[in-house]
N, C-alpha and C. Protein backbone atom coordinates (compact mmCIF):
# COMPACT_ATOMS: atom_id res chain seq x y z
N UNK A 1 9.52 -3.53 -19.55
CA UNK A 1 8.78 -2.27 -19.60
C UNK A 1 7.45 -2.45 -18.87
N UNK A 2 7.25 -1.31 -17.92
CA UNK A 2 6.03 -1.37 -17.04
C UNK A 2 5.01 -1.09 -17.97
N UNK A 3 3.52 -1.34 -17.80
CA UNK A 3 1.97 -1.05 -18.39
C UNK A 3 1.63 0.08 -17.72
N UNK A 4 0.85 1.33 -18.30
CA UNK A 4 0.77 2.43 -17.58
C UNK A 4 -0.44 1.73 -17.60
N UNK A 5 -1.84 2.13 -17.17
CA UNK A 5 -2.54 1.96 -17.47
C UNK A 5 -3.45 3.51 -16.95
N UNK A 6 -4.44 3.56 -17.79
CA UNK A 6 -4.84 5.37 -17.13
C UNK A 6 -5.37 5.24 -16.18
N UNK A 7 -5.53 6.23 -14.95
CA UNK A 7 -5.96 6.91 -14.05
C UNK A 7 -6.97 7.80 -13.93
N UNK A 8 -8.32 7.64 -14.07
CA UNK A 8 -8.93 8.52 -14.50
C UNK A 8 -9.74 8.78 -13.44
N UNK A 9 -10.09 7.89 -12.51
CA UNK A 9 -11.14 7.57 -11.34
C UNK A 9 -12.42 7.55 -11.95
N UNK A 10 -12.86 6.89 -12.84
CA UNK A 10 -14.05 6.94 -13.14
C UNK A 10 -14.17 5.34 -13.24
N UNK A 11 -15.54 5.38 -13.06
CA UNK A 11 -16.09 3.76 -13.12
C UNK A 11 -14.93 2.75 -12.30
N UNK A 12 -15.07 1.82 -13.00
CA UNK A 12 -13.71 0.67 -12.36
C UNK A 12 -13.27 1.29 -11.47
N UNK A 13 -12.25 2.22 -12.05
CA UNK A 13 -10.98 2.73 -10.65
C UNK A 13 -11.64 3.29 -9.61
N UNK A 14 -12.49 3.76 -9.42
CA UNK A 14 -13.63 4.02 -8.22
C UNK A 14 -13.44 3.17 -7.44
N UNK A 15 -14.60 2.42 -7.73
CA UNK A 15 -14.81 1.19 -7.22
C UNK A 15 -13.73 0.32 -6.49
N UNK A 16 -12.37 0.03 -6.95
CA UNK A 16 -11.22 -0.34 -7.17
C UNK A 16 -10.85 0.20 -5.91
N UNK A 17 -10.40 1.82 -5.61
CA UNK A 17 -9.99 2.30 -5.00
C UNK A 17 -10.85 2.66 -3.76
N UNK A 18 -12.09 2.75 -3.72
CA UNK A 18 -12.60 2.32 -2.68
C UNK A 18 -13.05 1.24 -1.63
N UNK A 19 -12.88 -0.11 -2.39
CA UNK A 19 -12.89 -1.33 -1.91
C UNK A 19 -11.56 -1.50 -1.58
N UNK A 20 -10.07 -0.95 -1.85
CA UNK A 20 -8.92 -1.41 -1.20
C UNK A 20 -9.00 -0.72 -0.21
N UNK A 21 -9.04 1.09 -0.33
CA UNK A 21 -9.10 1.77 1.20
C UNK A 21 -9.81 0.93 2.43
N UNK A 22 -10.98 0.49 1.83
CA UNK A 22 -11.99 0.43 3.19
C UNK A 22 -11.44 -1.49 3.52
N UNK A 23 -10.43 -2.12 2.62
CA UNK A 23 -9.67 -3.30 3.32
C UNK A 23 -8.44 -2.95 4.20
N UNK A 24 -7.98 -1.71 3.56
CA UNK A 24 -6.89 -1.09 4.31
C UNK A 24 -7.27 -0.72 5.63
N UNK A 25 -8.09 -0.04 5.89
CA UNK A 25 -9.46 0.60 6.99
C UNK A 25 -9.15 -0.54 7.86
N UNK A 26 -9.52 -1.65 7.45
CA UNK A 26 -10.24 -2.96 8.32
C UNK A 26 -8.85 -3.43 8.62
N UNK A 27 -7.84 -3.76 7.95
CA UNK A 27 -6.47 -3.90 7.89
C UNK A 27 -5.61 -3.26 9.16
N UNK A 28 -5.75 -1.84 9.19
CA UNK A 28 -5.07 -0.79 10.10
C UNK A 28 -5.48 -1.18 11.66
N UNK A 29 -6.89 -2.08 11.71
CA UNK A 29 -7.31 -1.89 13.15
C UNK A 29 -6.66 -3.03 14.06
N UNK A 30 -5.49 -4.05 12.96
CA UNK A 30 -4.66 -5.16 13.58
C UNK A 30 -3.18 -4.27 13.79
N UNK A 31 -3.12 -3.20 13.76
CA UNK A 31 -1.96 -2.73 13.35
C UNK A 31 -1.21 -2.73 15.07
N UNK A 32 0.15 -3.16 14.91
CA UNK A 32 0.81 -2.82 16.27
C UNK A 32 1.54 -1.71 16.50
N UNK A 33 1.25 -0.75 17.57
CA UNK A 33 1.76 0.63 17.08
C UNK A 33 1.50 1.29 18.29
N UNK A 34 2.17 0.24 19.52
CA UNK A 34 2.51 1.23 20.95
C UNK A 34 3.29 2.72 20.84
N UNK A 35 4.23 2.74 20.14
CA UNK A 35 5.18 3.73 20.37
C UNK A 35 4.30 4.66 19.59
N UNK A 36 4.61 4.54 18.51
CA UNK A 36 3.88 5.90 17.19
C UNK A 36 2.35 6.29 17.48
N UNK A 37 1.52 5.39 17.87
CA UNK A 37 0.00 5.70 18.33
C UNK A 37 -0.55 6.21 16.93
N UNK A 38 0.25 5.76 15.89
CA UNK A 38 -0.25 5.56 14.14
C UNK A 38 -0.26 4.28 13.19
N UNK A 39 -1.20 4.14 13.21
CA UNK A 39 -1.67 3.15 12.81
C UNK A 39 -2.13 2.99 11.17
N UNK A 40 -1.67 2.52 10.17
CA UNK A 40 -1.21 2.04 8.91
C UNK A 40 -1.61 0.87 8.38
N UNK A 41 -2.56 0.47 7.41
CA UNK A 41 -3.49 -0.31 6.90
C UNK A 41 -2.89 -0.31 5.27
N UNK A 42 -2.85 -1.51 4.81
CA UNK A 42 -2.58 -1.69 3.33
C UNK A 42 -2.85 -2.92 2.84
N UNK A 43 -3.75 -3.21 1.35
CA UNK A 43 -4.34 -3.90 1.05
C UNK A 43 -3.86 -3.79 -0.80
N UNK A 44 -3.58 -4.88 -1.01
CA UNK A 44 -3.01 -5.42 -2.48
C UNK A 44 -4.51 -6.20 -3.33
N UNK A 45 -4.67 -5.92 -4.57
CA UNK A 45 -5.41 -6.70 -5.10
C UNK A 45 -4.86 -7.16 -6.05
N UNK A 46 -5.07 -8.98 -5.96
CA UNK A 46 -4.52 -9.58 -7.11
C UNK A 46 -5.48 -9.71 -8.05
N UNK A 47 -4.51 -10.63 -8.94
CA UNK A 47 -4.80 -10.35 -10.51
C UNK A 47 -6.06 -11.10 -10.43
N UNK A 48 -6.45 -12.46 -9.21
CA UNK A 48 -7.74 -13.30 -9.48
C UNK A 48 -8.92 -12.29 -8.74
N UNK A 49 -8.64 -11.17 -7.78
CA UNK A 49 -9.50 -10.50 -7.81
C UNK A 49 -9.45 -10.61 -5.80
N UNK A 50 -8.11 -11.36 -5.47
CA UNK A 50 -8.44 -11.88 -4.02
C UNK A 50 -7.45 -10.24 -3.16
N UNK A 51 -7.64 -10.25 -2.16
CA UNK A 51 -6.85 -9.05 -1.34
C UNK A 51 -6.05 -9.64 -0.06
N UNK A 52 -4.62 -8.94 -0.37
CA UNK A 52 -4.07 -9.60 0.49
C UNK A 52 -3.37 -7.91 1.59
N UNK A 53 -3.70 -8.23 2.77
CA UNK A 53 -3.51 -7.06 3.73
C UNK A 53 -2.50 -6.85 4.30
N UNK A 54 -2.24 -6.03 4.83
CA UNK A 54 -1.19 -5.93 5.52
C UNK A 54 -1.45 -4.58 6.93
N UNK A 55 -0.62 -4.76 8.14
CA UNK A 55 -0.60 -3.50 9.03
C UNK A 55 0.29 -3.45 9.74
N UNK A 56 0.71 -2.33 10.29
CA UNK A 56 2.37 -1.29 10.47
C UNK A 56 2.72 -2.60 11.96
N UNK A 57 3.88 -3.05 11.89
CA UNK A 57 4.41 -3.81 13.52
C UNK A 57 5.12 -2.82 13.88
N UNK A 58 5.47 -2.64 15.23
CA UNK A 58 6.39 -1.44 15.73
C UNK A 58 7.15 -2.14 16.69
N UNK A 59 8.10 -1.91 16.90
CA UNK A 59 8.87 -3.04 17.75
C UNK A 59 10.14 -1.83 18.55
N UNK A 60 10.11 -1.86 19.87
CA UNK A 60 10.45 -1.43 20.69
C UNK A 60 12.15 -0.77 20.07
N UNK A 61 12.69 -1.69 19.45
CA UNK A 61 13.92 -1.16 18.74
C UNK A 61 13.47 -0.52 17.19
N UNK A 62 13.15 0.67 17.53
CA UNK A 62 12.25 1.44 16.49
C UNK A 62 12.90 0.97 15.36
N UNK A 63 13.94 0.31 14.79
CA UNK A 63 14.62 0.28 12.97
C UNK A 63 13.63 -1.37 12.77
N UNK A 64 13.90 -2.01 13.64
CA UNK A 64 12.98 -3.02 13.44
C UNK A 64 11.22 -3.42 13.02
N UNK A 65 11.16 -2.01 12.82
CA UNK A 65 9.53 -2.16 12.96
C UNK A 65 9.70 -2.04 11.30
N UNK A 66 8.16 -2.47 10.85
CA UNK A 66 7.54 -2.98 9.72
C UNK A 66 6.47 -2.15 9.25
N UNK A 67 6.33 -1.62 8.08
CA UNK A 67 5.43 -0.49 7.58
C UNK A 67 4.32 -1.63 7.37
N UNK A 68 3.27 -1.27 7.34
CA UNK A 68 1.91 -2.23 6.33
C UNK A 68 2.01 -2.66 4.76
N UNK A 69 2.65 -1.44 4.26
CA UNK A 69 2.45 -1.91 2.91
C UNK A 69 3.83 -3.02 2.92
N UNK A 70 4.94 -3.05 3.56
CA UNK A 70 5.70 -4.01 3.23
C UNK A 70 5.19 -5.10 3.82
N UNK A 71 4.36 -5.09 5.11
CA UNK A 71 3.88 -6.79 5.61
C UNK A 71 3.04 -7.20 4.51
N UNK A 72 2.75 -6.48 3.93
CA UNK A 72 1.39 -6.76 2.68
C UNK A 72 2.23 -7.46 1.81
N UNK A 73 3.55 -6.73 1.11
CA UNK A 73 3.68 -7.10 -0.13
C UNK A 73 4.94 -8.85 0.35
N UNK A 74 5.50 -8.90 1.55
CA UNK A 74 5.96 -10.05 2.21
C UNK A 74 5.50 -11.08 2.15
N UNK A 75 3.88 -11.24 2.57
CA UNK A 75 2.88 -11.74 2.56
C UNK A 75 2.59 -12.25 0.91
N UNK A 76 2.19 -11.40 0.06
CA UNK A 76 1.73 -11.77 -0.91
C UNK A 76 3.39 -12.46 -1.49
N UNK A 77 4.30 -12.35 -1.26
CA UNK A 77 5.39 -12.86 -1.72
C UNK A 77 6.03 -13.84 -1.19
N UNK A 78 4.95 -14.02 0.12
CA UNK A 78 5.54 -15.73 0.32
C UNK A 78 4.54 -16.52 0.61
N UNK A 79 3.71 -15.83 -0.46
CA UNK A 79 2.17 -16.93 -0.77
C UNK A 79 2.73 -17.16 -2.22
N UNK A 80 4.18 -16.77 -3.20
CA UNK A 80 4.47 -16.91 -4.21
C UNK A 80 3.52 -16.02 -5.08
N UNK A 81 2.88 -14.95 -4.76
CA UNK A 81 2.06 -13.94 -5.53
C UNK A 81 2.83 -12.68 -5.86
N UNK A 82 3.60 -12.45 -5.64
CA UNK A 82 4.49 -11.16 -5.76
C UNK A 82 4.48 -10.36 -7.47
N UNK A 83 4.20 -11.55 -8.33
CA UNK A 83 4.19 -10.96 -9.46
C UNK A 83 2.33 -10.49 -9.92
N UNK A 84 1.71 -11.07 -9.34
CA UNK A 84 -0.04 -10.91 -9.70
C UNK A 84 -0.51 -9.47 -9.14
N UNK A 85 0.59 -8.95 -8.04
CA UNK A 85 -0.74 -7.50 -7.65
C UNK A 85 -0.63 -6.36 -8.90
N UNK A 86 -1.96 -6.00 -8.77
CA UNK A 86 -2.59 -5.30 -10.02
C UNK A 86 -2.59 -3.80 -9.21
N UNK A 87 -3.53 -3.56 -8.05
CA UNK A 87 -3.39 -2.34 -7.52
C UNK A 87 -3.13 -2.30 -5.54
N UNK A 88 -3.10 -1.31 -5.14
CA UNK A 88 -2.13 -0.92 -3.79
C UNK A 88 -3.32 -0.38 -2.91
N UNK A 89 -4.26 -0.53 -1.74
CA UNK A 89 -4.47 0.56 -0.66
C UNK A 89 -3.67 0.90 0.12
N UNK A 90 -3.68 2.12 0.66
CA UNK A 90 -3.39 2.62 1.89
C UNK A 90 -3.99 3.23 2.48
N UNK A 91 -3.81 3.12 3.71
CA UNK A 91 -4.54 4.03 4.79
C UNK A 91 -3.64 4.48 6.18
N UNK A 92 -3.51 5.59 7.23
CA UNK A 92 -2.73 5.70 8.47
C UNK A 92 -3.51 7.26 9.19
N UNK A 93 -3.27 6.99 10.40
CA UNK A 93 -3.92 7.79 11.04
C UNK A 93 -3.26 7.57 12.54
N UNK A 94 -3.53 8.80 13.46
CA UNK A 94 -2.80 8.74 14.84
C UNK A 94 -4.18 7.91 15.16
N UNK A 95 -3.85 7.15 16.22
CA UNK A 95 -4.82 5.83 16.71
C UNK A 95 -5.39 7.14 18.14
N UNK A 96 -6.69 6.73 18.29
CA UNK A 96 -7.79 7.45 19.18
C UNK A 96 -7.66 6.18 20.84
N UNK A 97 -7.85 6.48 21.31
CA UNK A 97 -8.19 5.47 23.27
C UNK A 97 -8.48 4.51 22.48
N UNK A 98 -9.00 4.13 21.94
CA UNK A 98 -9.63 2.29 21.77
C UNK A 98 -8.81 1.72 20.30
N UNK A 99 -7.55 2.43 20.41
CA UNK A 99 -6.68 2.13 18.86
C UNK A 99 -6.96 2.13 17.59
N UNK A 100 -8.08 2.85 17.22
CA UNK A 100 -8.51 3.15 16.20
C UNK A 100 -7.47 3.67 15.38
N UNK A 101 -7.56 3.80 14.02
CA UNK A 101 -6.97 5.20 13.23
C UNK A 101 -7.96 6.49 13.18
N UNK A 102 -7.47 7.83 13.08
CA UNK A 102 -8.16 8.63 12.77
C UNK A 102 -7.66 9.32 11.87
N UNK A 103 -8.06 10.46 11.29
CA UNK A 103 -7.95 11.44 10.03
C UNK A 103 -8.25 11.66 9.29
N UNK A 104 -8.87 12.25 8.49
CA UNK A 104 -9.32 12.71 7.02
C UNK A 104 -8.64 13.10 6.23
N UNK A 105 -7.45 12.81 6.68
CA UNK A 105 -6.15 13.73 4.81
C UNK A 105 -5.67 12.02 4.75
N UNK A 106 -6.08 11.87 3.65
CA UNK A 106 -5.25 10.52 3.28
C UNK A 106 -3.64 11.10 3.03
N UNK A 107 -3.09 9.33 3.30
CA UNK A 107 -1.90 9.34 4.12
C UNK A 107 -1.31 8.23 2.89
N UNK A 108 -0.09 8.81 1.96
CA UNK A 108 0.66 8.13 1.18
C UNK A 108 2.53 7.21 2.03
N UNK A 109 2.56 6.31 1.07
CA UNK A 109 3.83 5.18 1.61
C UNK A 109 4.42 6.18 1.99
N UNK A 110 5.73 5.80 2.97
CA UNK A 110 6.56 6.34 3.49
C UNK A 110 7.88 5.77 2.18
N UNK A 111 8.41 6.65 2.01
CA UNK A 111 9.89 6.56 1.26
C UNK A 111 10.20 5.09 1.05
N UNK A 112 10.61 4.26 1.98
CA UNK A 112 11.00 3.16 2.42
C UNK A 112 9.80 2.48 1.47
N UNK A 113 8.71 2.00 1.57
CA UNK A 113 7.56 1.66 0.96
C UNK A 113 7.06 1.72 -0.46
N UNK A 114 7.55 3.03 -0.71
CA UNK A 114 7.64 3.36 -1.91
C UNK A 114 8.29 2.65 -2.59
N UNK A 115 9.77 2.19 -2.48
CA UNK A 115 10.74 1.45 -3.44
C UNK A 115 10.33 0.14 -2.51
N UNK A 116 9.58 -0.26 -1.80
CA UNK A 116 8.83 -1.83 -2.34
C UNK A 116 8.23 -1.76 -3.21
N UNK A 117 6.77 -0.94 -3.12
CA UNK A 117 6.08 -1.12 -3.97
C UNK A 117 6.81 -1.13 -5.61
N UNK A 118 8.07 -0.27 -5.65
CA UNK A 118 8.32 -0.30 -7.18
C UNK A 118 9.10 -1.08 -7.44
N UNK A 119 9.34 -2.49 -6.53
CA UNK A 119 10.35 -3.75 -6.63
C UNK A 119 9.13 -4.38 -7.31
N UNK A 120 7.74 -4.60 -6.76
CA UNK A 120 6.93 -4.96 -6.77
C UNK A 120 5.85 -5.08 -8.07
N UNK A 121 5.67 -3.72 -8.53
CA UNK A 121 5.41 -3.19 -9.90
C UNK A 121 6.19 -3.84 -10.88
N UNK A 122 7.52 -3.54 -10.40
CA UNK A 122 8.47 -4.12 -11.84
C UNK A 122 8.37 -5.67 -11.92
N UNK A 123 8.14 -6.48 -10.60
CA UNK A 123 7.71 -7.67 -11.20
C UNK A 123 6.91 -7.93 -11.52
N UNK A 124 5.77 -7.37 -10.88
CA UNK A 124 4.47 -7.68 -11.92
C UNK A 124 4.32 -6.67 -13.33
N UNK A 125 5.09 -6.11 -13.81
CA UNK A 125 5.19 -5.59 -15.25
C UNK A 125 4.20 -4.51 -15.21
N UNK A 126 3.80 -3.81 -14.10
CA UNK A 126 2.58 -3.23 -14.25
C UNK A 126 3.06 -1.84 -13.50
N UNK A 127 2.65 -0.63 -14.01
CA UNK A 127 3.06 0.29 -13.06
C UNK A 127 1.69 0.91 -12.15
N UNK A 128 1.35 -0.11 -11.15
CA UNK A 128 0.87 0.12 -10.41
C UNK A 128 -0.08 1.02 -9.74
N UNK A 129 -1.67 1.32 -9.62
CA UNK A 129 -2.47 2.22 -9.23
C UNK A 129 -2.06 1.96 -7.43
N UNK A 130 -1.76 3.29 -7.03
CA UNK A 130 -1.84 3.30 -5.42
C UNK A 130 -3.22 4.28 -5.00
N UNK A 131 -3.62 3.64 -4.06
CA UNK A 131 -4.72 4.80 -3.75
C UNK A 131 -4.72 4.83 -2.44
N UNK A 132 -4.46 6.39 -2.23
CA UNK A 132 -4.17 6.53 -0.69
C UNK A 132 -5.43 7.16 -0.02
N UNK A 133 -6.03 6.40 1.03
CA UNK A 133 -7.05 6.68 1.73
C UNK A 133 -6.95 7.51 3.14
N UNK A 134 -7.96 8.14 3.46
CA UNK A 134 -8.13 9.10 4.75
C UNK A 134 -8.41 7.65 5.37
N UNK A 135 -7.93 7.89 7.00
CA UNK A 135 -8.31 6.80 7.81
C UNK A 135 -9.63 6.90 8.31
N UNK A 136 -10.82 8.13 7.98
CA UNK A 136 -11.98 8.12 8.41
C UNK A 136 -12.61 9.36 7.24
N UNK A 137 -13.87 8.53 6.54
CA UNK A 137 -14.02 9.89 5.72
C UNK A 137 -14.00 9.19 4.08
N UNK A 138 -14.60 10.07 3.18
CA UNK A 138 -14.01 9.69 1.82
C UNK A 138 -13.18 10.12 0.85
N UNK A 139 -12.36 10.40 1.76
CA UNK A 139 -11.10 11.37 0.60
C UNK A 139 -9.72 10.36 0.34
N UNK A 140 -9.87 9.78 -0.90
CA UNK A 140 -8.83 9.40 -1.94
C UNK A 140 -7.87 10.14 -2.73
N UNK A 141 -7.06 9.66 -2.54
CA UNK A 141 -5.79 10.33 -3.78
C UNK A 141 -5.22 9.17 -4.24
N UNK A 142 -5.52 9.14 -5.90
CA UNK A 142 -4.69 8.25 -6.66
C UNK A 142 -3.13 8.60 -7.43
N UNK A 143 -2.10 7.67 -7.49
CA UNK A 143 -1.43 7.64 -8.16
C UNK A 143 -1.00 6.50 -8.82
N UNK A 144 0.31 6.80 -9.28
CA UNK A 144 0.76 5.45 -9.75
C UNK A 144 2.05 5.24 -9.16
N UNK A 145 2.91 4.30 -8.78
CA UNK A 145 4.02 4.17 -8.40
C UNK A 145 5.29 5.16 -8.70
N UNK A 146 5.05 4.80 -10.46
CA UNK A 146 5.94 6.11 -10.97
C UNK A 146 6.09 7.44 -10.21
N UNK A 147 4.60 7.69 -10.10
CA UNK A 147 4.44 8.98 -10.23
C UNK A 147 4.68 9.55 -8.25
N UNK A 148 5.07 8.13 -7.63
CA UNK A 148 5.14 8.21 -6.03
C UNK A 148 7.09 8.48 -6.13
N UNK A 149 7.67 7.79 -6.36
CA UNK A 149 9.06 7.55 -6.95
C UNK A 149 9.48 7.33 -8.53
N UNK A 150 9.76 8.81 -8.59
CA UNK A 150 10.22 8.70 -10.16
C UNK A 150 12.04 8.34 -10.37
N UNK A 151 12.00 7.97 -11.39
CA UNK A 151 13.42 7.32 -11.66
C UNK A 151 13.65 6.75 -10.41
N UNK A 152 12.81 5.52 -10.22
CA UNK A 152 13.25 4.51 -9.44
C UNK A 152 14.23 3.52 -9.54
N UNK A 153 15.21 3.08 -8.75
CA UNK A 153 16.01 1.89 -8.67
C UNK A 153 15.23 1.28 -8.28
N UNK A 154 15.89 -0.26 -9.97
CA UNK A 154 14.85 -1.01 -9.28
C UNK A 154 15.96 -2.61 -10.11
N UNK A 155 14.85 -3.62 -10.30
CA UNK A 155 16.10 -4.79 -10.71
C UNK A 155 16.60 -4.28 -12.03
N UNK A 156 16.21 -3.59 -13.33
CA UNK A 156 16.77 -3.30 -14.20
C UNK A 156 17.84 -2.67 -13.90
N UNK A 157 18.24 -1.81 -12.86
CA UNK A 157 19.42 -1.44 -12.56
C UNK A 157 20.91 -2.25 -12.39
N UNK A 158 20.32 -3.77 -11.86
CA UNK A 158 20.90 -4.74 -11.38
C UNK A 158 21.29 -5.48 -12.38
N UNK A 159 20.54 -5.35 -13.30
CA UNK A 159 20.71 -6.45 -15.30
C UNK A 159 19.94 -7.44 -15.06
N UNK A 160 18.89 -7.24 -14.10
CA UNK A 160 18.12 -8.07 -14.33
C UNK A 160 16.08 -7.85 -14.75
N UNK A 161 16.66 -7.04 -16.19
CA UNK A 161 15.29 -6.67 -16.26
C UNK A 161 14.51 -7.83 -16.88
């Protein structure tokens, strides 16, 4: 059974959710993203308090390419951390002449992303704060995994809860 934990944006989760966006931010500007010219930033915080990043690869045989939040959660899972992340940034925006991201409507996982993150949640027992950031600007939207993909498949489906 996942931990809800509340959502309230006050104090902590503030803070929380603005220090992952603006790693996501910093994250997005490694992002490879000839074709799409969108660029995708995502940043995990573990349980000791460290952030592990991630940004979108795009690879000429478009099925091959790699969202951010999955290089993120890859990453933290073959540093053997997969069970410690506590909360999720994101960030994406169409990239400007010097490959920037741009936009002000924060930009949530893509489908695909979504059921990482809730492979991800279920191992760390936690149902997950995501906070999706504008790629320029201060506009946040929080959720929780659940509440991104409800009635998720996930390993309990498999018998291996």
């Amino acid at each position: 059974m996942m931990e809800k934990d509340s959502m309230d944006m006050q104090g902590e989760d503030t803070v929380q959710a603005t220090q992952l966006v603006e790693a996501a931010r910093q994250a997005a500007l490694n992002a490879h993203a000839p074709y799409s010219r969108f660029a995708v930033g995502a940043a995990l915080l573990m349980r000791d308090g460290t952030i592990v990043t991630g940004a979108n690869v795009e690879n000429a045989s478009y099925g091959l390419s790699l969202c951010a939040e999955t290089v993120a959660v890859a990453t933290a899972s073959a540093a053997g951390r997969l069970r410690e992340i506590v909360a999720v940034g994101v960030i994406g925006g169409a990239m400007d002449a010097d490959g920037r991201p741009t936009g002000t409507s924060p930009v949530s996982p893509c489908g695909r992303c979504r059921q990482v993150l809730n492979e991800a949640a279920q191992m760390s027992g936690r149902d997950l704060p995501v906070h999706c950031g504008a790629a320029v600007g201060d506009a946040i939207r929080s959720y929780r995994v659940s509440d991104l993909l409800p009635d998720a498949f996930g390993p309990a489906d498999l018998g291996m809860a």
